[in-house]
Protein backbone atom coordinates (compact mmCIF):
# COMPACT_ATOMS: atom_id res chain seq x y z
CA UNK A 1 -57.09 40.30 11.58
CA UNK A 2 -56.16 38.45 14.51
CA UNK A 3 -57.57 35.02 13.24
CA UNK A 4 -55.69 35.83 10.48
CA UNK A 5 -52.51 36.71 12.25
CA UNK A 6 -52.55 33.16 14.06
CA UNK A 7 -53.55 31.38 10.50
CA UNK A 8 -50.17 32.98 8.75
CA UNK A 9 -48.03 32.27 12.21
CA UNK A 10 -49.45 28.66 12.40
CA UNK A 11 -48.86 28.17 8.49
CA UNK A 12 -45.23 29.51 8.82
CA UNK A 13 -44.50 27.24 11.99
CA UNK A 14 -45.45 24.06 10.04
CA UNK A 15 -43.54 25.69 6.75
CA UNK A 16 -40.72 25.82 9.33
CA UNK A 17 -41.07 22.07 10.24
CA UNK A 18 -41.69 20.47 7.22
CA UNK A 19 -38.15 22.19 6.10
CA UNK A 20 -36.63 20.33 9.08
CA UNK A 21 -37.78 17.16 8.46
CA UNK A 22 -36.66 17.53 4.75
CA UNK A 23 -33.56 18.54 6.31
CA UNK A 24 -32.82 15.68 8.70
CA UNK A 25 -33.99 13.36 5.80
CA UNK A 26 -31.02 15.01 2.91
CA UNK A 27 -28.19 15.17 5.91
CA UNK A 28 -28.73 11.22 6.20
CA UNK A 29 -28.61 10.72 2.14
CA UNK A 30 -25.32 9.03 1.59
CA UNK A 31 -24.77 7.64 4.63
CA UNK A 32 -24.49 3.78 5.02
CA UNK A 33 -27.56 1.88 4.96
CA UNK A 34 -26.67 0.35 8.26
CA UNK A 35 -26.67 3.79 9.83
CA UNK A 36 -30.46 3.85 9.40
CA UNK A 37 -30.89 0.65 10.80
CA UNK A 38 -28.73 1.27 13.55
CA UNK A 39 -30.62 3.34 15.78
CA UNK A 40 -28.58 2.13 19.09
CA UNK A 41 -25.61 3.67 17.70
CA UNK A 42 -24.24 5.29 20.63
CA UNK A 43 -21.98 8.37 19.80
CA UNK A 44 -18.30 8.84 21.00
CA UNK A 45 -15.64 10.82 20.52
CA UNK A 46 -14.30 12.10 16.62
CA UNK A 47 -18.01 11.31 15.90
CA UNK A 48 -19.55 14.15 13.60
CA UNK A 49 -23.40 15.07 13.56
CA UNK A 50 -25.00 17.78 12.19
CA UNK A 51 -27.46 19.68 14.59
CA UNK A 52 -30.18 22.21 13.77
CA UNK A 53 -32.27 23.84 16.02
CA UNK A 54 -34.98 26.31 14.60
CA UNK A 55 -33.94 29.71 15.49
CA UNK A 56 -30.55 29.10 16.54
CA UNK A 57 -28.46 30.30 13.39
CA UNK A 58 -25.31 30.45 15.13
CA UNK A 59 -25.29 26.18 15.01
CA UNK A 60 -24.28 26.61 11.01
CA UNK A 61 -25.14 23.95 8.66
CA UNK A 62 -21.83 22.52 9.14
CA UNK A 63 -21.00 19.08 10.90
CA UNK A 64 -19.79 19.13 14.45
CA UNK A 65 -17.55 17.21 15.94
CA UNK A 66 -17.59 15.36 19.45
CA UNK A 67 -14.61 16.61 21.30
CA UNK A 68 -11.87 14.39 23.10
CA UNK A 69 -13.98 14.52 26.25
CA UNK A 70 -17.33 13.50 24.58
CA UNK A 71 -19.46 16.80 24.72
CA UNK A 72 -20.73 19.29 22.06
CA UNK A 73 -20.49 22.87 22.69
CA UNK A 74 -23.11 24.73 21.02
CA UNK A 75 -24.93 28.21 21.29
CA UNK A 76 -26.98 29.01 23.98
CA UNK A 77 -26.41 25.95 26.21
CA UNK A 78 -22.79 25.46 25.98
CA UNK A 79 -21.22 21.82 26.49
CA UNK A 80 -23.28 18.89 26.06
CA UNK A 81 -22.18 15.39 26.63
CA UNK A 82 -23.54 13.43 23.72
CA UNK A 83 -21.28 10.54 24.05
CA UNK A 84 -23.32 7.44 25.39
CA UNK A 85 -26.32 8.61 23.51
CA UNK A 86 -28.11 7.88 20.36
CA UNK A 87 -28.93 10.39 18.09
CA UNK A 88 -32.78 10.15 19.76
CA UNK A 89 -31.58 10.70 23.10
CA UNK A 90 -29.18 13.57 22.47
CA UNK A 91 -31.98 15.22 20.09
CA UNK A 92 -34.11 14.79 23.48
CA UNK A 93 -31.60 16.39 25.45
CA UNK A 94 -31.33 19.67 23.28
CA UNK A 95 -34.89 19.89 22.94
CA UNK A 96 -34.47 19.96 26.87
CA UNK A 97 -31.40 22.39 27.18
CA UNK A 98 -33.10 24.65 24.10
CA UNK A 99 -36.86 24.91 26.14
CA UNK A 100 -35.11 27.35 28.57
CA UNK A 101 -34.85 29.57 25.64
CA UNK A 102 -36.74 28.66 23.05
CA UNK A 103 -40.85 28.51 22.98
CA UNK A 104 -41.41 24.67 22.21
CA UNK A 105 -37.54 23.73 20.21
CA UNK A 106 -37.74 22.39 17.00
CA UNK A 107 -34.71 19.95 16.61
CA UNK A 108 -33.32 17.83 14.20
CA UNK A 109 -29.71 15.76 15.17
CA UNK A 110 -28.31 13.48 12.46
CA UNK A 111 -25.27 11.36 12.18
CA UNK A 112 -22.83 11.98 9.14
CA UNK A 113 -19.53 10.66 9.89
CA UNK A 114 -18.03 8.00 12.27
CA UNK A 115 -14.85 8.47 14.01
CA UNK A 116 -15.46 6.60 17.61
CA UNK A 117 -14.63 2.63 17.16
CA UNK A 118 -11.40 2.43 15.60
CA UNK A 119 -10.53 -0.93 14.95
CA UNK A 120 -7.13 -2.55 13.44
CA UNK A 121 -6.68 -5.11 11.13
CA UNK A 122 -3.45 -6.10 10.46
CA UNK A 123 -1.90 -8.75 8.72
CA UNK A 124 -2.81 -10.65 5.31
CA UNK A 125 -5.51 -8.44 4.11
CA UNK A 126 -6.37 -6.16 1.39
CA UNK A 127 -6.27 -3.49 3.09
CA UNK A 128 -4.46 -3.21 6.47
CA UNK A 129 -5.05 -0.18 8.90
CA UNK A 130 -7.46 1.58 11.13
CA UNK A 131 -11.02 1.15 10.27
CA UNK A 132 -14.30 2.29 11.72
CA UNK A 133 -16.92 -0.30 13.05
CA UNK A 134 -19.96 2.08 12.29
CA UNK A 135 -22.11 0.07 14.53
CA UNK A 136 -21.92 -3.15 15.25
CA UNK A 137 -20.26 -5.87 13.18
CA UNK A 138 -18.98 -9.23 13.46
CA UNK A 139 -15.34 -10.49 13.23
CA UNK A 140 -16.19 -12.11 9.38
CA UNK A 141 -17.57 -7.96 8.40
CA UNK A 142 -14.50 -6.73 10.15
CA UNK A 143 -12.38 -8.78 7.97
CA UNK A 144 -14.75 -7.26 4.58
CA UNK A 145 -13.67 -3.95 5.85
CA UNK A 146 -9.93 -5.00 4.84
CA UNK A 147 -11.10 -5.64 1.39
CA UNK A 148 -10.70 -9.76 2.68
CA UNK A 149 -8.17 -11.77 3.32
CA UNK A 150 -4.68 -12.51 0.97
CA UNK A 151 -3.93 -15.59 -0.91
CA UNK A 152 -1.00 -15.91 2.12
CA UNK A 153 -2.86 -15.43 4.52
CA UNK A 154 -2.52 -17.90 7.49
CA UNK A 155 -4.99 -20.73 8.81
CA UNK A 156 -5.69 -18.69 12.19
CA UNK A 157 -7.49 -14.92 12.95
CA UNK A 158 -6.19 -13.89 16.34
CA UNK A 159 -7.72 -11.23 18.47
CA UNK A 160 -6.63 -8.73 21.22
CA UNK A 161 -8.99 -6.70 23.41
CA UNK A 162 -9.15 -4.64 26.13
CA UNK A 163 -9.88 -5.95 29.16
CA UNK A 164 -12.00 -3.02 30.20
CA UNK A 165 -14.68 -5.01 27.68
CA UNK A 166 -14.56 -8.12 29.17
CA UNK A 167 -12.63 -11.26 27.82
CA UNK A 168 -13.66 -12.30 24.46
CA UNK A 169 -15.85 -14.94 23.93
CA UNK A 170 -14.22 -18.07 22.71
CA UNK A 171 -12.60 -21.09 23.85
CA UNK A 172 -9.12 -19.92 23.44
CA UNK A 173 -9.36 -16.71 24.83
CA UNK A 174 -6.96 -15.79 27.44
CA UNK A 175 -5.75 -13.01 29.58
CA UNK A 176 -2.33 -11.89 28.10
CA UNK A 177 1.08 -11.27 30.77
CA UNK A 178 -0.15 -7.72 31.80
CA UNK A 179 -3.34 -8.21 32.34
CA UNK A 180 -4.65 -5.43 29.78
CA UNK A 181 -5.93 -7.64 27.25
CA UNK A 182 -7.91 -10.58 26.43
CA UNK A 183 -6.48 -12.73 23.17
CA UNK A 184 -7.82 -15.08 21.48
CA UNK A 185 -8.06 -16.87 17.93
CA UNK A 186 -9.69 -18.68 15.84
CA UNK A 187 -9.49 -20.74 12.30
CA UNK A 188 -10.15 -19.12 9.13
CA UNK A 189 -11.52 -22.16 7.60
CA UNK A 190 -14.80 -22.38 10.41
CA UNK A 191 -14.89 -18.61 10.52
CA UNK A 192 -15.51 -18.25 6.62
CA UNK A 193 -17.36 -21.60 6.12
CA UNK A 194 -20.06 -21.06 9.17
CA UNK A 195 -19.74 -23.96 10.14
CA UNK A 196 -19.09 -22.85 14.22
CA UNK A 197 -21.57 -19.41 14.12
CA UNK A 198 -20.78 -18.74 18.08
CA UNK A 199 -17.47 -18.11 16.67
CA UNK A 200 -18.15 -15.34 14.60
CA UNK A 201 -18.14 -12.91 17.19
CA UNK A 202 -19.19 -9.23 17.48
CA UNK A 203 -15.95 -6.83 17.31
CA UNK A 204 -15.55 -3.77 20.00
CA UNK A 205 -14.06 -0.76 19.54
CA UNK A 206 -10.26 -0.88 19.64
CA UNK A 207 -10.10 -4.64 19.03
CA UNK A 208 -6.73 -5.61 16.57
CA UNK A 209 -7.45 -7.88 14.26
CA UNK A 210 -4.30 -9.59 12.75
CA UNK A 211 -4.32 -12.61 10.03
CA UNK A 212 -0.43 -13.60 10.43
CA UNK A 213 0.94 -14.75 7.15
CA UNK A 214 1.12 -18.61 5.65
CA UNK A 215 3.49 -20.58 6.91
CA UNK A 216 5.03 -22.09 3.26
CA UNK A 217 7.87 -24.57 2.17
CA UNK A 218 10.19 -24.49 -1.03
CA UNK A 219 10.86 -26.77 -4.26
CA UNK A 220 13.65 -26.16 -5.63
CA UNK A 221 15.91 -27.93 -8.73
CA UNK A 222 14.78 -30.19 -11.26
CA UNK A 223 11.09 -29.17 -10.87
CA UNK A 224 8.70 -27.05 -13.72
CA UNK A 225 8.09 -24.51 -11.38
CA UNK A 226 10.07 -24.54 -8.09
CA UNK A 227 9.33 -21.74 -5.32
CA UNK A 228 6.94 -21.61 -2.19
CA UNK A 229 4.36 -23.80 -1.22
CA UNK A 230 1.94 -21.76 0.82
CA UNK A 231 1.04 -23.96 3.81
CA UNK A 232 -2.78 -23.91 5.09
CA UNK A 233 -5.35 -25.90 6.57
CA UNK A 234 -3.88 -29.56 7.47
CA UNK A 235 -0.27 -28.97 5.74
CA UNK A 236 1.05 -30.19 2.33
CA UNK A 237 3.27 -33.02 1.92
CA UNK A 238 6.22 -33.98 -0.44
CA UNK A 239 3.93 -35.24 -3.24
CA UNK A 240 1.50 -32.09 -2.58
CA UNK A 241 4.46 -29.63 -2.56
CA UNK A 242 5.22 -31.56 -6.30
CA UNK A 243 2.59 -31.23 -7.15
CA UNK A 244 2.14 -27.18 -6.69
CA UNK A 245 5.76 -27.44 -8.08
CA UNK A 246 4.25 -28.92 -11.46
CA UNK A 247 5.95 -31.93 -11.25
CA UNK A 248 9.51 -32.85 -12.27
CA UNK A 249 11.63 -30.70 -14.81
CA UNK A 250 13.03 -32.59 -17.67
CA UNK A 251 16.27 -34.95 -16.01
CA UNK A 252 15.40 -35.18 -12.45
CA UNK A 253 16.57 -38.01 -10.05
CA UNK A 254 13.81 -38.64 -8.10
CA UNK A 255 15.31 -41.02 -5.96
CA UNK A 256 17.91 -38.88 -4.58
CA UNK A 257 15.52 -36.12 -3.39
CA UNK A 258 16.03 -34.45 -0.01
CA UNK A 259 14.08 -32.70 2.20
CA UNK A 260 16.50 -29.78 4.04
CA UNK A 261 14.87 -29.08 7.76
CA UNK A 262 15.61 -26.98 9.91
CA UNK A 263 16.45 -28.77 13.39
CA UNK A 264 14.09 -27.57 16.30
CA UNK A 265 15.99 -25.45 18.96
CA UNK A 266 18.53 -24.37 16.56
CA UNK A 267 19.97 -22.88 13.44
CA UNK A 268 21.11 -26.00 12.09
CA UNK A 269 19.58 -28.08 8.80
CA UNK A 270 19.49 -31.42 8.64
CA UNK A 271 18.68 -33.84 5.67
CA UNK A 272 15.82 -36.17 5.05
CA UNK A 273 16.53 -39.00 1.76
CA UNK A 274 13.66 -38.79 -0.05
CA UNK A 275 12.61 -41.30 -2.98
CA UNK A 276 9.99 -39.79 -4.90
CA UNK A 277 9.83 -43.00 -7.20
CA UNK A 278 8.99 -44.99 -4.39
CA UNK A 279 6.45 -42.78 -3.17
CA UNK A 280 4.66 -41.99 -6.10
CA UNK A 281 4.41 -45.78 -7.01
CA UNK A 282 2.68 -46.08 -3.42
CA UNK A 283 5.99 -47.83 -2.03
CA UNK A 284 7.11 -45.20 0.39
CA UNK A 285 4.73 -43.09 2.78
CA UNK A 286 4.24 -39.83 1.30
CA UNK A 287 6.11 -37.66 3.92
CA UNK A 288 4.34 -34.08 5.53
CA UNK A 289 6.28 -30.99 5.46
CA UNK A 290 6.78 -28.94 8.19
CA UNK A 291 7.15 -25.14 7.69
CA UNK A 292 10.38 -24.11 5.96
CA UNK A 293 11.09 -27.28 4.62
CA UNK A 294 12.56 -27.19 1.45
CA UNK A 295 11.95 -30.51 -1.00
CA UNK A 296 15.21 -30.57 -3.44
CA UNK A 297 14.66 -32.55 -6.39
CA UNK A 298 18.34 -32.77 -8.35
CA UNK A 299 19.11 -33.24 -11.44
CA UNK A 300 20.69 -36.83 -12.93
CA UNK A 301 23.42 -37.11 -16.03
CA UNK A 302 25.07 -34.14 -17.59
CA UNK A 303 23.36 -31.86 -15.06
CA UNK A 304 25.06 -32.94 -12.11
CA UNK A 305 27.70 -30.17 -13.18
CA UNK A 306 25.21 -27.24 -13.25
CA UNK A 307 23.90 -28.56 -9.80
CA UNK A 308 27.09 -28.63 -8.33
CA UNK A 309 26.13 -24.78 -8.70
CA UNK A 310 23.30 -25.17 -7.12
CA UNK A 311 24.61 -27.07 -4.04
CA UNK A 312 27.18 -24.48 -3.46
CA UNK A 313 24.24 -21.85 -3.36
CA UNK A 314 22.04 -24.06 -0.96
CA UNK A 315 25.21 -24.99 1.08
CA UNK A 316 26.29 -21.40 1.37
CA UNK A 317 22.61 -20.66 2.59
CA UNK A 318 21.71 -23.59 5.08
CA UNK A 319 25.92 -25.01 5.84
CA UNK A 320 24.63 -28.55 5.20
CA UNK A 321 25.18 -30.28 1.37
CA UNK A 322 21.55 -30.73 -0.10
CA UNK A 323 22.85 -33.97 -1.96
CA UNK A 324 25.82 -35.94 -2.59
CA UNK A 325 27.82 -36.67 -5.80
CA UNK A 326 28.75 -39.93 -6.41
């Protein structure tokens, strides 16, 4: 009987841990493939794991969550720190804290929800807010966790971190006026393209990510399809702007364009005689825009009346006339 006795405890003991391995291989079904590949995770607080220890019923099947302060209070032992550790080292720990009580601990600690490396990316995205690194990622993942960029998005990513985690590593990186932060940006264009890798740097918890919005300039009048010119990369200029405009309407006077800009340092507008004859025949230097540059194209003939209209609008806006009537 006694032989027997050890064969049934020895058969129920490995009954016991076969149904926690099958256990700590369900409770990490469904999570992100990089969770399983990311065994230097290190926990932190509003992290969630889901603990069983064989014998200790109290635990629950539930997921726990790691408190403000980092720790884990759980039956028999009480608090336990489990920020700073990976799952491995805190399931070493409670095998640890559990052998006080507990003949040889079976334990079983997996991850099932991440809550400790808030990150925000603001801005032209998809999908602005607060997002959760999950491990580590790299500024171009970051910006997939927004769903990508928007059409209006701008030519530049900039970057704010905490100084605590050391200034970020790129040229332009600089400590900000209180000393908190380190800033930094960099172009969308290299960024997306590859074409500098050292810039696509790793993101740390509590970094803000913000894509500012386009820059853009305006066609307006005698024009198929006047409106605003999203500015990116190396600019747009007056033909370019036309261009996106779908060239002229159907009585434009292309030689008394204007260009109304704003004059630096002040609210004032100031206008710029444009011939687009002469420039499209290669006569005239086609002419860059600047950012909220409007390119007027008016009408000739019997539409001078409706643009008088249209002046009165612009003038009303800007307190400059866009063109003059003969």
């Amino acid at each position: 009987m006694p032989n027997l006795s050890k064969f049934f405890n020895l058969t129920v003991r490995i009954g016991l841990i076969a149904t926690a391995v099958l256990w700590s291989i369900t409770a990490s079904r469904g999570q992100p493939q990089s969770v399983e590949n990311r065994s230097s995770y290190l926990l932190g607080p509003n992290d969630q794991v889901k603990i069983w220890v064989l014998g200790v019923e109290e635990i629950g099947d539930k997921p726990i969550k790691i408190d403000p302060s980092g720790d884990l209070d759980l039956p028999l032992i009480g608090k336990v720190h489990a920020a700073g550790l990976t799952t491995a080292q805190l399931k070493a720990d409670l095998v640890q804290r559990y052998s006080k009580d507990l003949l040889k601990p079976q334990v079983s600690v997996a991850l099932t929800d991440f809550g400790s490396q808030p990150i925000s990316v603001m801005g032209a995205v998809n999908h602005p807010g607060i997002h959760q690194l999950e491990g580590h990622k790299t500024l171009v993942e970051t910006i997939s966790l927004a769903e990508g960029l928007r059409p209006d998005a701008g030519p530049r990513v900039n970057i704010s971190r905490q100084i605590q985690y050391g200034a970020i590593p790129l040229p332009t990186a600089k400590t900000d006026a209180s000393g908190k932060f380190s800033v930094a940006d960099v172009g969308v264009k290299d960024l997306l393209s590859g074409t500098h890798p050292a810039e696509n740097i790793i993101v740390f918890p509590n970094d803000v990510i913000t894509v500012p919005t386009a820059e853009a300039v305006f066609v307006i009048g005698e024009v198929k399809k006047p409106g605003e010119v999203i500015l990116k990369g190396d600019g747009v200029t007056v033909l370019q702007a036309l261009s996106s405009a779908e060239g002229f309407g159907t009585t434009p006077a292309p030689q008394n364009s204007k260009i109304v800009r704003v004059t630096p340092g002040s609210s004032e507008r100031k206008e710029i005689p444009v011939d687009l004859n002469k420039i499209l025949a290669g006569k005239s230097e086609d002419i860059a825009m600047r950012p909220n540059d409007i390119l007027v194209v008016p009408p000739s003939g019997p539409k001078r009346v409706a643009a008088r209209a249209m002046e009165a609008a612009i003038q009303a806006a800007t307190g400059i006339a866009i063109w003059r009537r003969p």
